[in-house]
Protein backbone atom coordinates (compact mmCIF):
# COMPACT_ATOMS: atom_id res chain seq x y z
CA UNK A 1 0.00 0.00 0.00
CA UNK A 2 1.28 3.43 -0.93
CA UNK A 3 1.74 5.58 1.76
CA UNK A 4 -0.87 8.64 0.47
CA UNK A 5 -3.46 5.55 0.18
CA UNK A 6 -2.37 4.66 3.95
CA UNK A 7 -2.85 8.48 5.15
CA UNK A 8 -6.08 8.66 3.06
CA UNK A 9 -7.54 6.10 5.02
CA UNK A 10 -6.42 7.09 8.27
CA UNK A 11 -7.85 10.33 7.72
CA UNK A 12 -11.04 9.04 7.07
CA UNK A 13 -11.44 6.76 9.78
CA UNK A 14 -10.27 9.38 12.43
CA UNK A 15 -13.40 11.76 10.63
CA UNK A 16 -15.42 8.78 10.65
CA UNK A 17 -15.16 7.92 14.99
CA UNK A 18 -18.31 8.00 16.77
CA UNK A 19 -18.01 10.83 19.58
CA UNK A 20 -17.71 8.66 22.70
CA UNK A 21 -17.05 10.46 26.21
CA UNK A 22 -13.96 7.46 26.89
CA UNK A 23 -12.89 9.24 23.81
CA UNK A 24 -12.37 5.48 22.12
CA UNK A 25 -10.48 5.42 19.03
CA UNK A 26 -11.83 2.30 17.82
CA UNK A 27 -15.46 3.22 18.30
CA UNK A 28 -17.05 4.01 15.08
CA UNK A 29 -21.30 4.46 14.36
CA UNK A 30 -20.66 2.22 10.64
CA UNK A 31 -19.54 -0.99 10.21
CA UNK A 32 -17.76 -0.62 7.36
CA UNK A 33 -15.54 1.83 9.46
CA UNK A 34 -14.70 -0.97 11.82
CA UNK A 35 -13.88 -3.56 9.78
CA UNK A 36 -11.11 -1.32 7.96
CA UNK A 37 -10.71 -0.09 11.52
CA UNK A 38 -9.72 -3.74 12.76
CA UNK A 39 -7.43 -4.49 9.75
CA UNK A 40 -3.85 -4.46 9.28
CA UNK A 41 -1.88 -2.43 9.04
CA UNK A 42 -5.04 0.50 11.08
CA UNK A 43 -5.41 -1.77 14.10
CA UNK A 44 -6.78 -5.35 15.27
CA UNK A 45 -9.81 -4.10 17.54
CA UNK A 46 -13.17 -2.20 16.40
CA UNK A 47 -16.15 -1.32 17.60
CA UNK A 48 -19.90 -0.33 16.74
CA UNK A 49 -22.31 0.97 18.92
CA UNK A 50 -25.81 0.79 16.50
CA UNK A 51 -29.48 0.71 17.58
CA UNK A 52 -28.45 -0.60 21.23
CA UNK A 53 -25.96 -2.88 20.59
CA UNK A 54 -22.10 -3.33 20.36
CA UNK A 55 -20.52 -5.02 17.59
CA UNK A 56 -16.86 -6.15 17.88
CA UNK A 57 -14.69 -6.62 15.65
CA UNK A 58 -10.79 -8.55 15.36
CA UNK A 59 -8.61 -8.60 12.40
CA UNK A 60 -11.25 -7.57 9.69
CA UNK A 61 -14.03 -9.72 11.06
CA UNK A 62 -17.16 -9.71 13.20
CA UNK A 63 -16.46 -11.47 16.87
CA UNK A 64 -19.40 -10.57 18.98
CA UNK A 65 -21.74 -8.35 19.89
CA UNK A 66 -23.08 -7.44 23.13
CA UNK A 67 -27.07 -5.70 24.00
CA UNK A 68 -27.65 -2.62 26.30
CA UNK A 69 -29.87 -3.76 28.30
CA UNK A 70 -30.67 -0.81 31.43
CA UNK A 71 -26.86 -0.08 32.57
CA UNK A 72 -26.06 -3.69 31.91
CA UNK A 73 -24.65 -5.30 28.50
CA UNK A 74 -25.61 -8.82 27.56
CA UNK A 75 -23.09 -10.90 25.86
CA UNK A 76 -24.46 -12.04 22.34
CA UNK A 77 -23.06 -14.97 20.30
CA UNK A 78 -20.42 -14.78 17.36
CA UNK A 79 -22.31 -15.27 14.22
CA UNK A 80 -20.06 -17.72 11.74
């Protein structure tokens, strides 16, 4: 990968975060973010935080995902 392409897509995953108090850099509101996100040579972790839920993310693929449930978050199955 060329290194413009490489700051390219830094760029536009660091515009692309989801505001987040922790002030997580992996958090992002698209999936599509995360799973560049979680991908070498941007990171190995990612997460989305859509309609409720948190989706995780490792090397490029979905891991879990985990349901807001009051203060509490439920631990959901990986989906192969």
């Amino acid at each position: 990968m060329k290194s413009n392409e490489y700051e390219q897509t830094k760029a536009w995953l660091k515009a692309n975060q989801a505001s987040d108090d922790n002030s997580r850099h992996s958090l992002f509101n698209d999936h599509r973010h995360a799973i560049v996100a979680s991908s070498d040579p941007y990171g190995l972790l990612a997460e989305v935080i859509s309609e409720g839920k948190e989706y995780h993310y490792c090397n490029g693929s979905y891991i879990s995902y985990m349901m807001k449930k009051g203060m509490k978050f439920l631990g959901g199955e990986p989906i192969s």
